[in-house]
Each structure stands twice: as structure tokens, then as C-alpha cells.
C-alpha atoms as a PDB file:
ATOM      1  CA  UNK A   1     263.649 111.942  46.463  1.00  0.00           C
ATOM      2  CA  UNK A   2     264.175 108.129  47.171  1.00  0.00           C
ATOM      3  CA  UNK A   3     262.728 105.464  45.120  1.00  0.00           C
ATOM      4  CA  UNK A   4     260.018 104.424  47.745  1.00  0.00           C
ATOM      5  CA  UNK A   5     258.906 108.436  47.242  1.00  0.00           C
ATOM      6  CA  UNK A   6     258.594 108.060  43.306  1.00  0.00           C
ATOM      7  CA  UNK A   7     256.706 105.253  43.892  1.00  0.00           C
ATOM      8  CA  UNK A   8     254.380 106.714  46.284  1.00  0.00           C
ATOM      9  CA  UNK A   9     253.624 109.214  44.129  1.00  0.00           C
ATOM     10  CA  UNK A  10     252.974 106.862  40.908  1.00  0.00           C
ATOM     11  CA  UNK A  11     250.755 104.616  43.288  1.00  0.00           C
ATOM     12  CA  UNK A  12     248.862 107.847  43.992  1.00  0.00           C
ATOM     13  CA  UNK A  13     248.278 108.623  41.066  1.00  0.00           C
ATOM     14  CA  UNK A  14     247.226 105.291  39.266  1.00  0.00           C
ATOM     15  CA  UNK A  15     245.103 104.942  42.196  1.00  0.00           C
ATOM     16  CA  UNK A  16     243.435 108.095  40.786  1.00  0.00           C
ATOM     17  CA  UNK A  17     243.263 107.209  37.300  1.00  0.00           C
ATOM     18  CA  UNK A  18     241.542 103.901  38.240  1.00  0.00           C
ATOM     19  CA  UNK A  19     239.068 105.766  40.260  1.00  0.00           C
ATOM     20  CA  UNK A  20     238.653 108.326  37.285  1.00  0.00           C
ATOM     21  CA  UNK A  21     237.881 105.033  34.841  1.00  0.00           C
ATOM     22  CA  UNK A  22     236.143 103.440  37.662  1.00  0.00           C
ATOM     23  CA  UNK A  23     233.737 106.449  37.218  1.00  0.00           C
ATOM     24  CA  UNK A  24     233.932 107.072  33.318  1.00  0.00           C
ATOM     25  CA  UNK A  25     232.490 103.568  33.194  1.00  0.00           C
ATOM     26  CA  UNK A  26     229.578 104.066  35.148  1.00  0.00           C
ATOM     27  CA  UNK A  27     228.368 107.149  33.651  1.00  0.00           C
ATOM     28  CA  UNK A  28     229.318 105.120  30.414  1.00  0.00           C
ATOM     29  CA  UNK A  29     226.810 102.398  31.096  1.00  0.00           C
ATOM     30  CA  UNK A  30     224.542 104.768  32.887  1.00  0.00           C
ATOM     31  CA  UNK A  31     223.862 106.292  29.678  1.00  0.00           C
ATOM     32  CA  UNK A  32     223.494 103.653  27.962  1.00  0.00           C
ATOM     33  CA  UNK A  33     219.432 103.407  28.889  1.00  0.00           C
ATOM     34  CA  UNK A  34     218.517 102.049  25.530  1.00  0.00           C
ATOM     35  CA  UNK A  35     220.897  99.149  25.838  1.00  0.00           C
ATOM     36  CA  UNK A  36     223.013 100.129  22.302  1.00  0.00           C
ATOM     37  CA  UNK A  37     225.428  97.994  21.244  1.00  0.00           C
ATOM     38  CA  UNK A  38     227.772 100.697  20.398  1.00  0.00           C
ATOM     39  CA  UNK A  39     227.117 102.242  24.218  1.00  0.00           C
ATOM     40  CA  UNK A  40     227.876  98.252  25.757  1.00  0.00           C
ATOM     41  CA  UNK A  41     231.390  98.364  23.831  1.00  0.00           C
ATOM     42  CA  UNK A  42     232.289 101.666  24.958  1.00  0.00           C
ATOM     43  CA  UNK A  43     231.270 100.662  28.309  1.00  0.00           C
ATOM     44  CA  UNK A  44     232.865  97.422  28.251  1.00  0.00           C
ATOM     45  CA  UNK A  45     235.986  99.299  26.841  1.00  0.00           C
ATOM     46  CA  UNK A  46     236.270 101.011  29.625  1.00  0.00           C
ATOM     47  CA  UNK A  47     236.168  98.710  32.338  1.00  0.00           C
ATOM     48  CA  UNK A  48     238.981  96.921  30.472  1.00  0.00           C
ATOM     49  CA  UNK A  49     241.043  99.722  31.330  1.00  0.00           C
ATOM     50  CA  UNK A  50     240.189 100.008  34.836  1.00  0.00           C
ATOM     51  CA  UNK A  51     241.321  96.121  35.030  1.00  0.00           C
ATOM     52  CA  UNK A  52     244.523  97.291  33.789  1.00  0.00           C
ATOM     53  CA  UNK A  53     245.341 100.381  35.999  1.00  0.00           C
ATOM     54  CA  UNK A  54     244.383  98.260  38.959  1.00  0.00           C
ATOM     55  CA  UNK A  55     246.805  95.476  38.056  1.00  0.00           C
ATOM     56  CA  UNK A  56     249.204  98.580  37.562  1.00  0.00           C
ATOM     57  CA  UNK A  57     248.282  99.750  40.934  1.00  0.00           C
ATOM     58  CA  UNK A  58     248.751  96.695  42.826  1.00  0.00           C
ATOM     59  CA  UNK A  59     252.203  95.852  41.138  1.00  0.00           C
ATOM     60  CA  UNK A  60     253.038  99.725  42.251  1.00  0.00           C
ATOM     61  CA  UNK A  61     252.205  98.840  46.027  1.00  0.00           C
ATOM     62  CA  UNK A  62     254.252  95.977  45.798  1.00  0.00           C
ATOM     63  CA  UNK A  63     257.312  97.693  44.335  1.00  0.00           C
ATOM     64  CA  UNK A  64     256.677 100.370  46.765  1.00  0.00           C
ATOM     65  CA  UNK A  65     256.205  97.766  49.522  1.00  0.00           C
ATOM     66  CA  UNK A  66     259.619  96.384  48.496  1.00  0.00           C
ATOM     67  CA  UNK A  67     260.980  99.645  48.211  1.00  0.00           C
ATOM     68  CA  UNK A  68     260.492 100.888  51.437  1.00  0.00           C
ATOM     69  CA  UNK A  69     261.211  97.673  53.576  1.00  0.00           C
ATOM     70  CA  UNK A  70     264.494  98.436  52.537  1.00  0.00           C
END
């Protein structure tokens, strides 16, 4: 498998993990109907993380971008 495949493959799958926290979060702060404190930080938690695997996911697409072109 070529290098452009592997990263395929990881930008597949960090798409779906920022989908999965995309949707962990929003059941998160649907919840959260009584506005806790605790519930906001889990939430907020959360979303932190999706920041993260979507920065991971658009550094992937550019590698794999970069990757392929040649």
C-alpha cells in the first residue's frame, strides 16, 4: 500500500471520529436540560476534542493531498 493509501485511510477515519465527537457533544449538551455546571464542562470538553480531530483531519488531507500529487 502507498503512502497516499495509508493516508486515505487515516483521513477516513479521523473524519469519523470527528463526526462520532461531533455527535457525543450534542447529546452531551442535549442532556444537559437543567443547565449543570458539571453537564456544560463535559460538554464543553467535548467539543474541545472535536476542534482537535478536525485540525488532525485537515493536516491529514493535506499530507494526503501532497502525497498523492506526487
Amino acid at each position: 500500500m502507498t503512502l497516499a493509501g495509508v493516508l486515505f485511510v487515516l483521513v477516513i477515519l479521523s473524519g469519523l471520529a470527528t463526526l462520532g465527537m461531533l455527535f457525543a457533544g450534542l447529546i452531551s449538551m442535549s442532556r444537559n436540560v437543567e443547565g449543570s455546571v458539571e453537564g456544560g464542562r463535559r460538554s464543553n470538553h467535548l467539543m474541545w476534542w472535536r476542534v482537535r480531530l478536525q485540525f488532525l483531519t485537515i493536516i491529514l488531507i493535506l499530507l494526503w493531498y501532497v502525497a498523492s500529487r506526487s
